[in-house]
C-alpha atoms as a PDB file:
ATOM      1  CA  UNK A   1       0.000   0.000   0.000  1.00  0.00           C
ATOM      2  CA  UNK A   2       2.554   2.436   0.855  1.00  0.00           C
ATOM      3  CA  UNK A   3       4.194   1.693  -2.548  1.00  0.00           C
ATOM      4  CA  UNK A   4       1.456   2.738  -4.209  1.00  0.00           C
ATOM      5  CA  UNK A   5       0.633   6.384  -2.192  1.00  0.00           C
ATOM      6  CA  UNK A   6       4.051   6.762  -3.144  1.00  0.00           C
ATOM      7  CA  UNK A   7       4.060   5.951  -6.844  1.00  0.00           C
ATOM      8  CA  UNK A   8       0.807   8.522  -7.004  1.00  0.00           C
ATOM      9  CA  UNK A   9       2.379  11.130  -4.926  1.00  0.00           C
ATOM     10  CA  UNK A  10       5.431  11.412  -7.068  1.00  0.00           C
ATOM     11  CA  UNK A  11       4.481  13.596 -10.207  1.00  0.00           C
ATOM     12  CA  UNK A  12       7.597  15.118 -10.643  1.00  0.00           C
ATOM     13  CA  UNK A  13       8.304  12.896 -13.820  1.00  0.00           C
ATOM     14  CA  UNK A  14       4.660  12.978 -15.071  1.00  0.00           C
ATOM     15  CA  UNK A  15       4.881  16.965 -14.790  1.00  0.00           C
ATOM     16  CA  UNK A  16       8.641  16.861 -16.737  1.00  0.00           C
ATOM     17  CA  UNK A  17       6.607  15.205 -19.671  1.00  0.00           C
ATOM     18  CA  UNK A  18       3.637  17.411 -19.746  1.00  0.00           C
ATOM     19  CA  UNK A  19       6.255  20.149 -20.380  1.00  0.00           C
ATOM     20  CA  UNK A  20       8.243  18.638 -23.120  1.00  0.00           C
ATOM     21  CA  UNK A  21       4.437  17.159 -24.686  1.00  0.00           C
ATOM     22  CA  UNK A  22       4.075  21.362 -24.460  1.00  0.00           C
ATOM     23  CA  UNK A  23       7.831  22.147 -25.877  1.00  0.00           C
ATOM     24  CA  UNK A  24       7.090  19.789 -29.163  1.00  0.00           C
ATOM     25  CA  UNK A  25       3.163  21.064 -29.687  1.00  0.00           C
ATOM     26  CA  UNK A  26       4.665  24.914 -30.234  1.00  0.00           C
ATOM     27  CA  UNK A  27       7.591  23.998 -31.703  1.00  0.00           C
ATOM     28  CA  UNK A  28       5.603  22.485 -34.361  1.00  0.00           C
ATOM     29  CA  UNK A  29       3.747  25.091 -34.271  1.00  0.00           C
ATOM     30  CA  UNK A  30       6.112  27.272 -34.986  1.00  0.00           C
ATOM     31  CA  UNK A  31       7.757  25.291 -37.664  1.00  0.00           C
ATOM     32  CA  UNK A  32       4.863  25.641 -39.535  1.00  0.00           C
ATOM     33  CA  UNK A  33       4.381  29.430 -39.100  1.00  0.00           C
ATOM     34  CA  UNK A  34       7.702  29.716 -40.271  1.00  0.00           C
ATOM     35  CA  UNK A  35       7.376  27.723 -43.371  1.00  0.00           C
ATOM     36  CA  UNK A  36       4.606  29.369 -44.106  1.00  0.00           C
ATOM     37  CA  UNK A  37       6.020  32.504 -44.091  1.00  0.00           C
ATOM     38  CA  UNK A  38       9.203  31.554 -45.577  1.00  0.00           C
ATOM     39  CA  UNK A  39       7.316  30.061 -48.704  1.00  0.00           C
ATOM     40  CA  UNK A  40       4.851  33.359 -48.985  1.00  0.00           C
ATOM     41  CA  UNK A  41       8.157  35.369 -48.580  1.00  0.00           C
ATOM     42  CA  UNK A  42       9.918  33.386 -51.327  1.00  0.00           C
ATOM     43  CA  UNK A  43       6.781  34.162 -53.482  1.00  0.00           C
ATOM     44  CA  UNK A  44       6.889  37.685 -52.832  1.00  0.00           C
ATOM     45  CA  UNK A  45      10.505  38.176 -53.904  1.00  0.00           C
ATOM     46  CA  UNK A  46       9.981  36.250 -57.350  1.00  0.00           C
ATOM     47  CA  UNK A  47       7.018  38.671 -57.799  1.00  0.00           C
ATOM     48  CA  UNK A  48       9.340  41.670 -57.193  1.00  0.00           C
ATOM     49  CA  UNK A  49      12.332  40.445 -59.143  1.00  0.00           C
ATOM     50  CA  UNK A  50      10.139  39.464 -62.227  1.00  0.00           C
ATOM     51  CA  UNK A  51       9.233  42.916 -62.447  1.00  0.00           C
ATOM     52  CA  UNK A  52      12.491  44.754 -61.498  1.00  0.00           C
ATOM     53  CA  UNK A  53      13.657  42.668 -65.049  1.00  0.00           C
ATOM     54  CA  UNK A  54      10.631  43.467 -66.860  1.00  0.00           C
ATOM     55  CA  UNK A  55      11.183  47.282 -66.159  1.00  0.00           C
ATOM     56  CA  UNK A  56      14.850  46.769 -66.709  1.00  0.00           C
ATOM     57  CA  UNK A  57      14.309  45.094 -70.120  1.00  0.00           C
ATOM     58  CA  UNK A  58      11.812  47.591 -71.382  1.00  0.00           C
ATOM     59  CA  UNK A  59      14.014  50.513 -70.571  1.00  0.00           C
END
């Protein structure tokens, strides 16, 4: 009996994986915001460039 008041009392460990469950969850999270980002940036700069030569080419 006491071995088992004392395997429910300690939640040291259970806490220490609640935090890294927490730690992966945003840093996927953040992954993703990033790529996303990082792909609608890449976009943006094609856009821009395309047009710097088209101005360059006409001129």
């Amino acid at each position: 009996m006491k071995t088992l008041l004392k395997t429910r009392k300690n939640e040291v460990g259970a806490t220490a994986i609640e935090y890294g469950l927490i730690a992966a969850l945003i840093s996927v999270g953040i992954i993703t915001a990033v790529t996303a980002v990082g792909t609608n940036l890449s976009n943006v700069f094609g856009s821009v460039s395309s047009t710097l030569l088209k101005a360059s080419s006409a001129g």
